[in-house]
Protein backbone atom coordinates (compact mmCIF):
# COMPACT_ATOMS: atom_id res chain seq x y z
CA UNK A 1 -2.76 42.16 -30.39
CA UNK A 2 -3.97 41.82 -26.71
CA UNK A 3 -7.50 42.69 -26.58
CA UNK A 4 -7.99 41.03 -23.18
CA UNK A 5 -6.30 40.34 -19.76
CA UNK A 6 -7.52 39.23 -16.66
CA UNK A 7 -5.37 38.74 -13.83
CA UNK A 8 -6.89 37.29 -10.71
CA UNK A 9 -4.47 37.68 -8.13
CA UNK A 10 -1.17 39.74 -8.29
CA UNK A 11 1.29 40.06 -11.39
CA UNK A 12 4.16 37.83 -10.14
CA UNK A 13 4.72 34.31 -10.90
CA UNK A 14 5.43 33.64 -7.44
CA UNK A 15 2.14 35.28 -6.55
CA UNK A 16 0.39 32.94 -8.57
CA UNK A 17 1.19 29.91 -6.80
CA UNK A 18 -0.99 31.30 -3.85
CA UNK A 19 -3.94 31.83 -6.05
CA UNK A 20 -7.11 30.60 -5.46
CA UNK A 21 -9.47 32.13 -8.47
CA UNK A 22 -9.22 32.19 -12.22
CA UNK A 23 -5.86 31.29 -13.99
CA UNK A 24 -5.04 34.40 -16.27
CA UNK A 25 -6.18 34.23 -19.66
CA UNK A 26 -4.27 35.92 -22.58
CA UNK A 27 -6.02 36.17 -25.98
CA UNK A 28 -4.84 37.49 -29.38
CA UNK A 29 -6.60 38.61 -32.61
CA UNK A 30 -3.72 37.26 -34.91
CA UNK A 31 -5.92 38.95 -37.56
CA UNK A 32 -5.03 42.74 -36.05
CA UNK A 33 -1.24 42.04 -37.51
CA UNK A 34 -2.20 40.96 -41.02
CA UNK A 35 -1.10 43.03 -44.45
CA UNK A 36 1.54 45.01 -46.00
CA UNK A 37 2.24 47.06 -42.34
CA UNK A 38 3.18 43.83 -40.47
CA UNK A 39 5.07 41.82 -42.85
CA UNK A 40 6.27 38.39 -41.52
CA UNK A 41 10.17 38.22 -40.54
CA UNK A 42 10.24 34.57 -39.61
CA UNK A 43 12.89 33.08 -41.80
CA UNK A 44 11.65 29.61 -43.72
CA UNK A 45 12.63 26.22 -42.93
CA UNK A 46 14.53 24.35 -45.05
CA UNK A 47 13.93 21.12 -44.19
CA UNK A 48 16.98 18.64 -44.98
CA UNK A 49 17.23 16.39 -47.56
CA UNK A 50 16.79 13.46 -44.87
CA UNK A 51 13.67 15.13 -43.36
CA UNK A 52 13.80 16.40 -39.38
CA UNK A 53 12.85 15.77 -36.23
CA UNK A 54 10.77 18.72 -34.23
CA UNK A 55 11.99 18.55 -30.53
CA UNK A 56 10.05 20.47 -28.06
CA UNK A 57 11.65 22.26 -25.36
CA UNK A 58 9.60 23.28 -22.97
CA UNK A 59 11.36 25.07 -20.26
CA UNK A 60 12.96 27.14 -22.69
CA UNK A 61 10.44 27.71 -24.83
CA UNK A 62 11.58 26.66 -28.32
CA UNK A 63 11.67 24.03 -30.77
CA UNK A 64 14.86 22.52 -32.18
CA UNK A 65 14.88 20.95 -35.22
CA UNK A 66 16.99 17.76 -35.67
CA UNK A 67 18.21 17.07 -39.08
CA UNK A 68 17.86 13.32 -39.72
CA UNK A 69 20.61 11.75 -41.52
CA UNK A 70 22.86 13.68 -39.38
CA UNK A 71 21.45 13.77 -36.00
CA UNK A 72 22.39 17.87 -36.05
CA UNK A 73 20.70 20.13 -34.39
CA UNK A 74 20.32 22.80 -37.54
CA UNK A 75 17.63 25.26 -36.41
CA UNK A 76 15.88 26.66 -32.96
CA UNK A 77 12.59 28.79 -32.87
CA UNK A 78 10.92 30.53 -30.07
CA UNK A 79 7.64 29.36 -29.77
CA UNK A 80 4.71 30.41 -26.75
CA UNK A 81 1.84 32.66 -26.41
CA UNK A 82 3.64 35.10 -23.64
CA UNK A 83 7.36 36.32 -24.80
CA UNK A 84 7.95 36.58 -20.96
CA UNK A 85 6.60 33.67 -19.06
CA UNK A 86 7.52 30.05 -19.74
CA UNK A 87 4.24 28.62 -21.86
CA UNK A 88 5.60 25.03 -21.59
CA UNK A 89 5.76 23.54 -25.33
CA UNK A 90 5.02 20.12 -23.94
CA UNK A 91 4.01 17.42 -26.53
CA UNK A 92 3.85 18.00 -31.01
CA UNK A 93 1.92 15.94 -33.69
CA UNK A 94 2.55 16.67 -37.51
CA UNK A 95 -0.30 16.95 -39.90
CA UNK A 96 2.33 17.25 -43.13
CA UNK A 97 -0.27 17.33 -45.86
CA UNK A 98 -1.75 20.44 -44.05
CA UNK A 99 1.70 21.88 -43.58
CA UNK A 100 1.13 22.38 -39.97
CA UNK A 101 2.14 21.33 -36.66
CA UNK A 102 0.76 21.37 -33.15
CA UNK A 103 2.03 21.75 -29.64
CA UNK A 104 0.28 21.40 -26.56
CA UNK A 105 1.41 24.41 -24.36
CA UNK A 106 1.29 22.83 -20.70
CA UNK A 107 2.27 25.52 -18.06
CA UNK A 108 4.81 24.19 -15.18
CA UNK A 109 3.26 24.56 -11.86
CA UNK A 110 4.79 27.51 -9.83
CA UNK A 111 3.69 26.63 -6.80
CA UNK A 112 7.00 23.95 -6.76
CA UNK A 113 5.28 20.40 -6.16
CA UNK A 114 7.42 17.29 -5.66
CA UNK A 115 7.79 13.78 -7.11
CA UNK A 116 8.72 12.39 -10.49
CA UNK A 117 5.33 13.64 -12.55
CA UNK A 118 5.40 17.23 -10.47
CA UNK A 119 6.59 19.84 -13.38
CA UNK A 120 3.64 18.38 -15.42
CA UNK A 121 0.26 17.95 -13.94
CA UNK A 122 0.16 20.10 -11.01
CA UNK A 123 -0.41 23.62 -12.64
CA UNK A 124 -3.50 25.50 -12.06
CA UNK A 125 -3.30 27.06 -16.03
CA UNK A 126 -5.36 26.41 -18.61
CA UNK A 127 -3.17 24.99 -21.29
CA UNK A 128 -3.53 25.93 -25.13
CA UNK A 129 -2.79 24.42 -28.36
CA UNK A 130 -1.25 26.14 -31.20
CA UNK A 131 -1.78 25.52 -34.76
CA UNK A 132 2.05 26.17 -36.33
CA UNK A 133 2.91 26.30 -39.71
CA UNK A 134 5.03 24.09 -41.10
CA UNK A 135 7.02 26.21 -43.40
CA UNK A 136 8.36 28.84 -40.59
CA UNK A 137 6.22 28.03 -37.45
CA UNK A 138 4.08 31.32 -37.58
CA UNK A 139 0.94 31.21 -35.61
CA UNK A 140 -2.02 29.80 -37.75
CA UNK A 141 -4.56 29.69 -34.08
CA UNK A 142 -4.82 28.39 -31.13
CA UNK A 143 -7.58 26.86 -28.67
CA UNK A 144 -7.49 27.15 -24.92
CA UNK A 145 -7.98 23.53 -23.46
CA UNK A 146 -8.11 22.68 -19.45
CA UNK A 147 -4.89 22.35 -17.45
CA UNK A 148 -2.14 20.45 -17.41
CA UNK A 149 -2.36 18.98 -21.26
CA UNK A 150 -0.16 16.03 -21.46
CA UNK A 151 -0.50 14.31 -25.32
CA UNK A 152 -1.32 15.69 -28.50
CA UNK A 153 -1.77 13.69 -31.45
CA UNK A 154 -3.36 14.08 -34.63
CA UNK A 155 -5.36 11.19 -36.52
CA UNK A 156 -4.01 9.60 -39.86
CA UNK A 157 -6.03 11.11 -42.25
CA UNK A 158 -5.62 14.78 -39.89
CA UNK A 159 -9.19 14.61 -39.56
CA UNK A 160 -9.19 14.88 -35.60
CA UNK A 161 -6.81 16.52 -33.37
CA UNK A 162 -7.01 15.23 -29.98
CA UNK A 163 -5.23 16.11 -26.48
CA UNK A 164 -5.53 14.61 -23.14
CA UNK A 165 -4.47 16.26 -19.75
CA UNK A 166 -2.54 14.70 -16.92
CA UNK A 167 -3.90 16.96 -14.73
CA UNK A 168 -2.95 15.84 -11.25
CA UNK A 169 -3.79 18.38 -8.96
CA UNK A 170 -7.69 17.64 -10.37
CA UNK A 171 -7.31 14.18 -9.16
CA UNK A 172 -5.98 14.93 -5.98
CA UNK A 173 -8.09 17.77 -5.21
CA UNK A 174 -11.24 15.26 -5.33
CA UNK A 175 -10.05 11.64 -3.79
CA UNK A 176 -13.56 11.35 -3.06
CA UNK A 177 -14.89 12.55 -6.24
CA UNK A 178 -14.84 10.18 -9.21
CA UNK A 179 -16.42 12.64 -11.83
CA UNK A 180 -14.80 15.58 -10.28
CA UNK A 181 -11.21 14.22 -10.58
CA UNK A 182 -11.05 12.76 -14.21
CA UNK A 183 -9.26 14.53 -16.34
CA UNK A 184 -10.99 15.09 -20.04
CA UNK A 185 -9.90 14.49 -23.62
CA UNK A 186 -9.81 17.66 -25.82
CA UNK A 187 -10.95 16.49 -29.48
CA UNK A 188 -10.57 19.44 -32.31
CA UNK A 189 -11.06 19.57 -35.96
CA UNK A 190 -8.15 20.94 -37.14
CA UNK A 191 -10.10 23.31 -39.99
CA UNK A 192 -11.62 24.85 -37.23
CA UNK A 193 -8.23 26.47 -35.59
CA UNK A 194 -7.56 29.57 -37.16
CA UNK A 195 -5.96 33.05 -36.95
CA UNK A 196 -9.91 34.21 -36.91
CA UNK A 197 -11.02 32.43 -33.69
CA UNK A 198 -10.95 28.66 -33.12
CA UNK A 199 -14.11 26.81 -31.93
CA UNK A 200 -13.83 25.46 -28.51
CA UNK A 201 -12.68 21.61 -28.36
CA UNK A 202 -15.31 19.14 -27.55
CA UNK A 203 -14.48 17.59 -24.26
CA UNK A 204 -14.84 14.03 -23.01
CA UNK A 205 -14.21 13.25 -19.61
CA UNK A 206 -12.20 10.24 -19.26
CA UNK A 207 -10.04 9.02 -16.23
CA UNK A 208 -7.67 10.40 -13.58
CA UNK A 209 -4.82 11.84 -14.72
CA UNK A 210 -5.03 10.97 -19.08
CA UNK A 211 -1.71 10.94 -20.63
CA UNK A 212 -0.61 8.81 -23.74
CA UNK A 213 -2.93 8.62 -26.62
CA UNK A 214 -2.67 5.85 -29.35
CA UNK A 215 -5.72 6.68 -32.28
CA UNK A 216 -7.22 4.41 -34.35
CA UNK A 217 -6.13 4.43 -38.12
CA UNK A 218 -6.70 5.86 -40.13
CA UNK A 219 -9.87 8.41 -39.21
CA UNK A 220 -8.79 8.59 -35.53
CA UNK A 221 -12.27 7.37 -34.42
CA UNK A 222 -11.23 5.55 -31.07
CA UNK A 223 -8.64 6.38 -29.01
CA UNK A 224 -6.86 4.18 -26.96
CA UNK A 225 -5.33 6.60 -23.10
CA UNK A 226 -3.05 5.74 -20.39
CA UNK A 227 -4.78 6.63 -17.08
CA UNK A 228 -1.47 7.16 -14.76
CA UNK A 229 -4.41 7.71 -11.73
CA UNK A 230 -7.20 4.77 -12.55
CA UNK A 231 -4.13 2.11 -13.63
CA UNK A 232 -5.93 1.66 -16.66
CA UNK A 233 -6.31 2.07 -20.26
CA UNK A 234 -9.11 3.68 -21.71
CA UNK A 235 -11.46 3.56 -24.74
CA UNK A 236 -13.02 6.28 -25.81
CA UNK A 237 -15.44 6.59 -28.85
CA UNK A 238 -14.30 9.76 -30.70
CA UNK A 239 -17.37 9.94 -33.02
CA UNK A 240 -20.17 10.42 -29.86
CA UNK A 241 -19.03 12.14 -27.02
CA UNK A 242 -21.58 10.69 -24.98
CA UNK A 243 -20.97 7.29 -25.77
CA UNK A 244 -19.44 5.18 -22.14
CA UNK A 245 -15.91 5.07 -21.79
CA UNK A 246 -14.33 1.88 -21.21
CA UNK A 247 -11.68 1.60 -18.64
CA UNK A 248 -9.82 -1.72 -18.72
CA UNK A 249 -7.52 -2.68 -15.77
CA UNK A 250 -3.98 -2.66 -16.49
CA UNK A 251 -3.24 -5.74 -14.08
CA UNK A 252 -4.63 -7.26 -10.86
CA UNK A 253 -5.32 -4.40 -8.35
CA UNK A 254 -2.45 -3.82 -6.02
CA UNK A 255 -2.74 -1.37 -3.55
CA UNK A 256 -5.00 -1.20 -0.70
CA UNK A 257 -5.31 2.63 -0.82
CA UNK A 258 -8.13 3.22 -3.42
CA UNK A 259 -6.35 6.60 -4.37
CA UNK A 260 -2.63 5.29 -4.89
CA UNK A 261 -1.64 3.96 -8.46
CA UNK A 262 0.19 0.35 -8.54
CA UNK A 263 0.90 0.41 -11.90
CA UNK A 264 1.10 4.32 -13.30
CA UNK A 265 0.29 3.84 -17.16
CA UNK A 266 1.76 6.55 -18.59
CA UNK A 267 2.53 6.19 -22.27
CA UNK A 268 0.79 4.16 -25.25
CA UNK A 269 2.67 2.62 -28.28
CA UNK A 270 0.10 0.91 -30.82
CA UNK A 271 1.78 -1.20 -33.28
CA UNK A 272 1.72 -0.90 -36.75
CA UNK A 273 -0.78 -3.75 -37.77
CA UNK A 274 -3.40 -1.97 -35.13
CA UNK A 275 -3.59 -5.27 -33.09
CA UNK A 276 -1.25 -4.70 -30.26
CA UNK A 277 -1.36 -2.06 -27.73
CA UNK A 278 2.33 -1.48 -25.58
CA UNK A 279 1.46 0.44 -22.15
CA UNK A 280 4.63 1.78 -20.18
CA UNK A 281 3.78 1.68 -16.47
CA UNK A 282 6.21 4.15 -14.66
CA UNK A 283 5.03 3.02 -11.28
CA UNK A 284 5.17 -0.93 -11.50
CA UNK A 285 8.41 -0.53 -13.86
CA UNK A 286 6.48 -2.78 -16.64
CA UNK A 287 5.43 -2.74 -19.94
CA UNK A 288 2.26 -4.41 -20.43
CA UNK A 289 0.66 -6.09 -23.90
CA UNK A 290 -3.20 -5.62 -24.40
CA UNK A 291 -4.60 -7.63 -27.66
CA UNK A 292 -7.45 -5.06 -29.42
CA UNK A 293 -9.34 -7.74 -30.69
CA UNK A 294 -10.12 -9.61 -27.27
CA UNK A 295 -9.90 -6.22 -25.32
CA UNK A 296 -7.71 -7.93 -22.80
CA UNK A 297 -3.91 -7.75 -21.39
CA UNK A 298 -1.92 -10.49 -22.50
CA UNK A 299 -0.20 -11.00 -19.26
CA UNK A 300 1.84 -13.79 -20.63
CA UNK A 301 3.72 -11.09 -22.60
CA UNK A 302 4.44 -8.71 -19.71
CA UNK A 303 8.10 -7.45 -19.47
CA UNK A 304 9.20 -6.01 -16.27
CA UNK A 305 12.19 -3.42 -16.82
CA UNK A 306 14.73 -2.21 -14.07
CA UNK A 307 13.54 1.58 -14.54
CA UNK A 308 10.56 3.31 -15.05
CA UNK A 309 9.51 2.88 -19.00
CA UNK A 310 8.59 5.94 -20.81
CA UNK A 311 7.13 6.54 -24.55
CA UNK A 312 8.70 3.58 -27.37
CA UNK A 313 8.89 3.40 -30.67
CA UNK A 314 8.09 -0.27 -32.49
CA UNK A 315 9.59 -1.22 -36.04
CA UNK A 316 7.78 -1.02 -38.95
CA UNK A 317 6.77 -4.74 -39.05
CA UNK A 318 6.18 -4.67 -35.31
CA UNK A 319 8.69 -7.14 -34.50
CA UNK A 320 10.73 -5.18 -31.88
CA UNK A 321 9.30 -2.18 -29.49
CA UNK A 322 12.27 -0.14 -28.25
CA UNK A 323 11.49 2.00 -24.64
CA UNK A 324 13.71 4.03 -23.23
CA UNK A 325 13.83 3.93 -18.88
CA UNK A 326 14.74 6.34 -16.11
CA UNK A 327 16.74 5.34 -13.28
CA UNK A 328 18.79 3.77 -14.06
CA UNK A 329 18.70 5.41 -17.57
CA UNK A 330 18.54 2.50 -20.67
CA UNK A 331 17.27 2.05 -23.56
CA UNK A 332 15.24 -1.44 -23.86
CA UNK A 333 14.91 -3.55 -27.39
CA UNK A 334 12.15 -5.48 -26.70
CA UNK A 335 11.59 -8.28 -29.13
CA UNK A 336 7.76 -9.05 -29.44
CA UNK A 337 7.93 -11.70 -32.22
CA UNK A 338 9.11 -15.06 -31.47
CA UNK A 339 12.01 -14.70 -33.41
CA UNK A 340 12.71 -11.31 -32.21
CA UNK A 341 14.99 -12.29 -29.99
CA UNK A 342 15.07 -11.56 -25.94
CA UNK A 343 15.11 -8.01 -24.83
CA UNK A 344 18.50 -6.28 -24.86
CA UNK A 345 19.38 -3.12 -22.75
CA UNK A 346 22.02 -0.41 -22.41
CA UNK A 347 22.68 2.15 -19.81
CA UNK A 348 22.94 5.30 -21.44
CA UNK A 349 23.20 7.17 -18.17
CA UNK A 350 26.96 8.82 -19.34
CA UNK A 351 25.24 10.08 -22.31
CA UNK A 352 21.91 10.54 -21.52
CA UNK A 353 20.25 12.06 -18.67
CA UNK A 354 16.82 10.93 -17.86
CA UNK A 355 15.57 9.09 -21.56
CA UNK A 356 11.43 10.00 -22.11
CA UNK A 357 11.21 9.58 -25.59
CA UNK A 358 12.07 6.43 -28.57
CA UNK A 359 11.44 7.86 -32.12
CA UNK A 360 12.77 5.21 -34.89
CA UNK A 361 13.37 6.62 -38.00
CA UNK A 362 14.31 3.25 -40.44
CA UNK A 363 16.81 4.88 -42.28
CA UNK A 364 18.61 7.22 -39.99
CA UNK A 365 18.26 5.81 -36.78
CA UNK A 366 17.02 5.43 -33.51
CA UNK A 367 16.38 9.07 -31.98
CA UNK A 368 15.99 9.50 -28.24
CA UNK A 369 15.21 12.56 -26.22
CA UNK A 370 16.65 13.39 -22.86
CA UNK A 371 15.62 15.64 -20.50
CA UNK A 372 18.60 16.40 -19.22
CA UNK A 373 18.35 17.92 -15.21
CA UNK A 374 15.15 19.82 -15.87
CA UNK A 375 16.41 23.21 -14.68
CA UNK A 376 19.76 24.73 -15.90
CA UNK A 377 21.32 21.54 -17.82
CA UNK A 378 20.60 21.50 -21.81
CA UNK A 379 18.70 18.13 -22.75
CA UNK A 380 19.91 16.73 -26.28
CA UNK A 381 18.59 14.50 -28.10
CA UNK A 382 20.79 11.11 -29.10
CA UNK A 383 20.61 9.03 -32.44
CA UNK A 384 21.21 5.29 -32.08
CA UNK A 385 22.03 2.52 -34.33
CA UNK A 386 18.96 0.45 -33.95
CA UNK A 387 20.24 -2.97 -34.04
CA UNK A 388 23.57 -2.49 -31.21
CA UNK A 389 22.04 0.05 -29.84
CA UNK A 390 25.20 2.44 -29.67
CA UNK A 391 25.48 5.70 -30.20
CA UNK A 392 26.31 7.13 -33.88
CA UNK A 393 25.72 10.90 -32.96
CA UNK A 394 23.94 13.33 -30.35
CA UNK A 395 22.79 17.29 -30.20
CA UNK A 396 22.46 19.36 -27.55
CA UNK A 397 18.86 20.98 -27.66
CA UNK A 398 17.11 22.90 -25.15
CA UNK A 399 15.90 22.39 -21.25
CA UNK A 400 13.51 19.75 -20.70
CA UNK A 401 12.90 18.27 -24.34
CA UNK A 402 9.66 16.02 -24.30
CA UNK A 403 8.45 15.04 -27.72
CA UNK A 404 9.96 14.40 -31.14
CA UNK A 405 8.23 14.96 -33.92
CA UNK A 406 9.37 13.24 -37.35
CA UNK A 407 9.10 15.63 -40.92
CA UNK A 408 9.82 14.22 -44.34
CA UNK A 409 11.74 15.88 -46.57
CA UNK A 410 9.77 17.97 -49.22
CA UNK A 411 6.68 18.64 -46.61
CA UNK A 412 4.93 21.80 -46.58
């Protein structure tokens, strides 16, 4: 049930790009539709023998689900706060054992800003996060966290949710402005969201524009963040909020404007033995190598791709990293290992429209999500044999897919 609405400027969504004040802010008592009278419809989700993959869609507000061994597209679900605007399912993390999910609802900015980052960062909405559950993706809470949330993942153990924000328009807004213009981590303990009322996140400022997160395993205690607007990645102490947060320079600094990024870190990939952290730079078309135990870029290991990288996926022994690029659209194996063998890439751009995401599944496959035109065009999300790289199935999902989400079979 509504119990509260404030609306700042007029009704329309075109209004709202002229607005100066408050965002609107929706909340509901989840509570109010509890018992016998309001019995829940949602159908369950059988989840495949193979497991699934949870895509989210986020200009069409849904979720597909991906069945694994196949590479089907088996189910779809409306998902959102607001049945009539677009709430921007953006980014999902899994917490299995507590047979939930969350999605990071980032609102596209209305006011129609330009570029290759403008549908995310540039709203003036406050984004949320929704607590799902696993079993038929009703509402278990939600917390309302700053604008513009780009990542959302969840610690090992599920101990710590945490979310950053690639909030853009901030960083513009305030070129003079360090403090003013970084964006802030959102860190929430996930016991605390519920259909009752959530507690507010605790919020750690961090760098301009935060996007990929990589967490310490297995209590989530540091977190590793691309910052797209400081070309760096940063540290950040999860146990003491106050604690200094340690940007580290991507590479050499580039660019006489102090305001302009060289490099554009975007996404994180830590590898599986902890020791390696791979940072995609969409600006500098580069993925860069930083060793955890020296807290320094190996630029010896730098690999410079012909389009911008995007989220990878690496192997379970971390011998290969596998990133998928826009323009022209591949998909990269990187081999990391010396025996690894040199990278290896294939244009996918008949198949696959504009490649953001690399989720390897050992058995079934390499899955990748395309965004497809990011209007009218469905994306879909292809499944690749991970060793020639060629394609053993695709699904069409829904417009502008971001994140994929892997579910074991049996989870509740």
């Amino acid at each position: 049930m509504v119990i509260a609405r404030f609306l700042g400027c007029a009704l329309a969504a075109a209004t709202l790009a002229s607005c100066s004040g408050p965002d609107p802010i929706l909340e509901y008592r989840y509570g109010a539709y509890e018992g016998d009278a309001y019995p829940n419809r949602r159908p369950e989700i059988v989840i495949p023998d193979g497991g699934m993959g949870v895509v989210t869609d986020s200009l069409s507000d849904t979720i597909s689900l991906i069945a694994l061994e196949t590479g089907e597209r088996f189910g779809v679900r409306p998902v959102g706060r607001d049945p009539v605007t677009i709430d921007g399912p953006h980014r999902v993390a899994v917490d299995a054992a507590g047979g939930a999910l969350y999605i990071a609802l980032s609102y596209p900015d209305v006011a129609g800003a330009s570029g290759p980052h403008a549908v995310h960062g540039g709203s003036v909405m406050a984004g949320y996060v929704q607590k799902l559950a696993l079993d038929d993706l009703r509402i278990l809470g939600q917390v309302r966290v700053e604008a513009n949330p780009g990542d959302v993942v969840i610690s090992e153990d599920g101990g710590r949710v945490v979310v950053s924000h690639f909030d853009l328009k901030r960083s513009l807004d305030n070129p003079g402005d360090l403090e003013a213009a970084r964006s802030s981590l959102a860190v929430l303990e996930p016991d605390a969201v519920s259909p009752h009322g959530s507690a507010a996140p605790t919020l750690i400022p961090v760098c301009r524009a935060a996007n990929g997160i990589a967490l310490s395993r297995p209590d989530g205690a540091r977190a590793y963040v691309a910052c797209y607007g400081d070309d760096a990645l940063a540290i950040v102490d999860l146990t003491d909020p106050d604690a200094e947060v340690k940007l580290v320079p991507v590479g050499p600094d580039l660019s006489s404007d102090a305001h302009a990024s060289s490099y554009g870190p975007y996404a994180v990939m830590m590898s599986p033995d902890q020791k390696t952290i791979a940072v995609s730079n969409t600006d500098s078309r580069e993925v860069r190598f930083f060793d955890v135990a020296s807290g320094t870029f190996d630029e010896s290991r730098t690999i410079f791709t012909i389009g911008a990288p995007y989220f990878g996926a690496w192997t379970a022994d971390g011998s290969v990293l596998y990133v998928p690029t826009q323009v022209p659209d591949t998909i990269v194996r990187i081999g990391v290992t010396p025996d690894a063998g040199a990278p290896v890439s294939r244009n996918i751009r008949d198949e696959c429209l504009r490649p953001h995401l690399a989720e390897l599944d050992e058995e079934h496959g390499l899955f990748i999500v395309c965004e497809g035109d990011q209007t009218v065009t469905p994306g879909k999300v292809l499944r690749l044999d991970p060793e020639t790289l060629e394609t053993r199935s695709e699904a069409e999902v829904g417009l502008f897919p971001d994140a994929f989400a892997r579910v074991a079979a049996g989870a509740r």
